[in-house]
Protein backbone atom coordinates (compact mmCIF):
# COMPACT_ATOMS: atom_id res chain seq x y z
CA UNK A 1 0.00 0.00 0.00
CA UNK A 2 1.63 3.09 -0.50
CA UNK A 3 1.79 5.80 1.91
CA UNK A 4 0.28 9.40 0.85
CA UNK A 5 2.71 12.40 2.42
CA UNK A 6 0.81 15.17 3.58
CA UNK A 7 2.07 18.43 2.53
CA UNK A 8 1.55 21.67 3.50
CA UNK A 9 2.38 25.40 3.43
CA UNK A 10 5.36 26.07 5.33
CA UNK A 11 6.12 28.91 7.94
CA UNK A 12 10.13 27.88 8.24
CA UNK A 13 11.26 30.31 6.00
CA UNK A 14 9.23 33.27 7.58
CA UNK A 15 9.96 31.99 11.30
CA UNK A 16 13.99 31.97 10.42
CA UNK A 17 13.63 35.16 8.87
CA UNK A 18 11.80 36.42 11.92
CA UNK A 19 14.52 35.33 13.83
CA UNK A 20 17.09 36.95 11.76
CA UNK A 21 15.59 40.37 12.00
CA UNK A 22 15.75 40.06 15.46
CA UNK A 23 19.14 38.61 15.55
CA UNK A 24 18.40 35.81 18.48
CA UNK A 25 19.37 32.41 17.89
CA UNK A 26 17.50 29.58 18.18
CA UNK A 27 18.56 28.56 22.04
CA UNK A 28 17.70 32.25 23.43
CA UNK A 29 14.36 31.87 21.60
CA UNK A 30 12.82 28.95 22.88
CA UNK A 31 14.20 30.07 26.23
CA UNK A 32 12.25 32.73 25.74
CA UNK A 33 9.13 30.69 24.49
CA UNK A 34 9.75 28.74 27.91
CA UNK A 35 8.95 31.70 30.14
CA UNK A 36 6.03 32.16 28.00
CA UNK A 37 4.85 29.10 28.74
CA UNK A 38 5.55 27.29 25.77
CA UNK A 39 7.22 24.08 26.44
CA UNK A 40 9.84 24.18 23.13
CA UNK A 41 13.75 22.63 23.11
CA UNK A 42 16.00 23.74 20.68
CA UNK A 43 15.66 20.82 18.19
CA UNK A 44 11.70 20.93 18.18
CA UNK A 45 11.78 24.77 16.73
CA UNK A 46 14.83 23.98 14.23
CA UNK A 47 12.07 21.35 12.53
CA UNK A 48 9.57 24.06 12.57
CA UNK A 49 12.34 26.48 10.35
CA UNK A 50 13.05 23.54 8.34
CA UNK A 51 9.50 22.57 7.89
CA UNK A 52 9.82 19.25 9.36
CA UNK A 53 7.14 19.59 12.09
CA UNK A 54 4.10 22.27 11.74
CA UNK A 55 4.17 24.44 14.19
CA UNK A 56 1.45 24.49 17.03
CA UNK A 57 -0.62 28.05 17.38
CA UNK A 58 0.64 28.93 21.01
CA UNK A 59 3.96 29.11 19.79
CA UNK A 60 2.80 31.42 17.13
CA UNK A 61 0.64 33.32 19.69
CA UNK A 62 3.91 33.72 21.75
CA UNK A 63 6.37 34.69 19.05
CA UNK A 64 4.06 37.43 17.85
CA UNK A 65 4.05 39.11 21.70
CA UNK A 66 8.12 38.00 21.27
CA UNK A 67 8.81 40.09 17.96
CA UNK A 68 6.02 42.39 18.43
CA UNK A 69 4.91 41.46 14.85
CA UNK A 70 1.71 41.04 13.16
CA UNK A 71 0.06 37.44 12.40
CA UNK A 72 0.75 38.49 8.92
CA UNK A 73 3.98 38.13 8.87
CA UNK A 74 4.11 34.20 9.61
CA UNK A 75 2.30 34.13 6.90
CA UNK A 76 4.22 36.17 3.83
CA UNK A 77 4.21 35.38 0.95
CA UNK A 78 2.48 32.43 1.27
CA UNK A 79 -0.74 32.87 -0.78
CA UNK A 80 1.51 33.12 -3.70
């Protein structure tokens, strides 16, 4: 039987260049998604720039009050 994969649109690009702009790496981030609340190591958020894993909607929530950023922006250039 073969397997279907499920694809779809992915945020990785936009969350890495988030990231960028803010020029915070990837440890100091999800440390700072961890005093949010938001339960994320290192490894877990370097699937969600690669596009690996989809990324859960608290985390989103939480990065938006992190880069004081619209919702729009996780989501440029994706309706292309």
């Amino acid at each position: 039987m073969e397997q279907k994969i499920r694809c779809d649109l992915n945020l990785g690009d936009n969350l890495r260049r988030l990231r960028d702009a803010h020029k915070i790496s990837q440890e100091k981030l999800c440390a700072e998604l961890q005093r949010c609340g938001c339960d994320i190591g290192r490894s877990t958020y370097a699937k969600y720039e690669a596009g690996e894993l989809n990324v859960r909607a608290s985390v989103i929530v939480n990065l938006r009050r992190i880069y004081n950023c619209s919702y729009d922006d996780f989501f440029e250039g994706l309706d292309k």
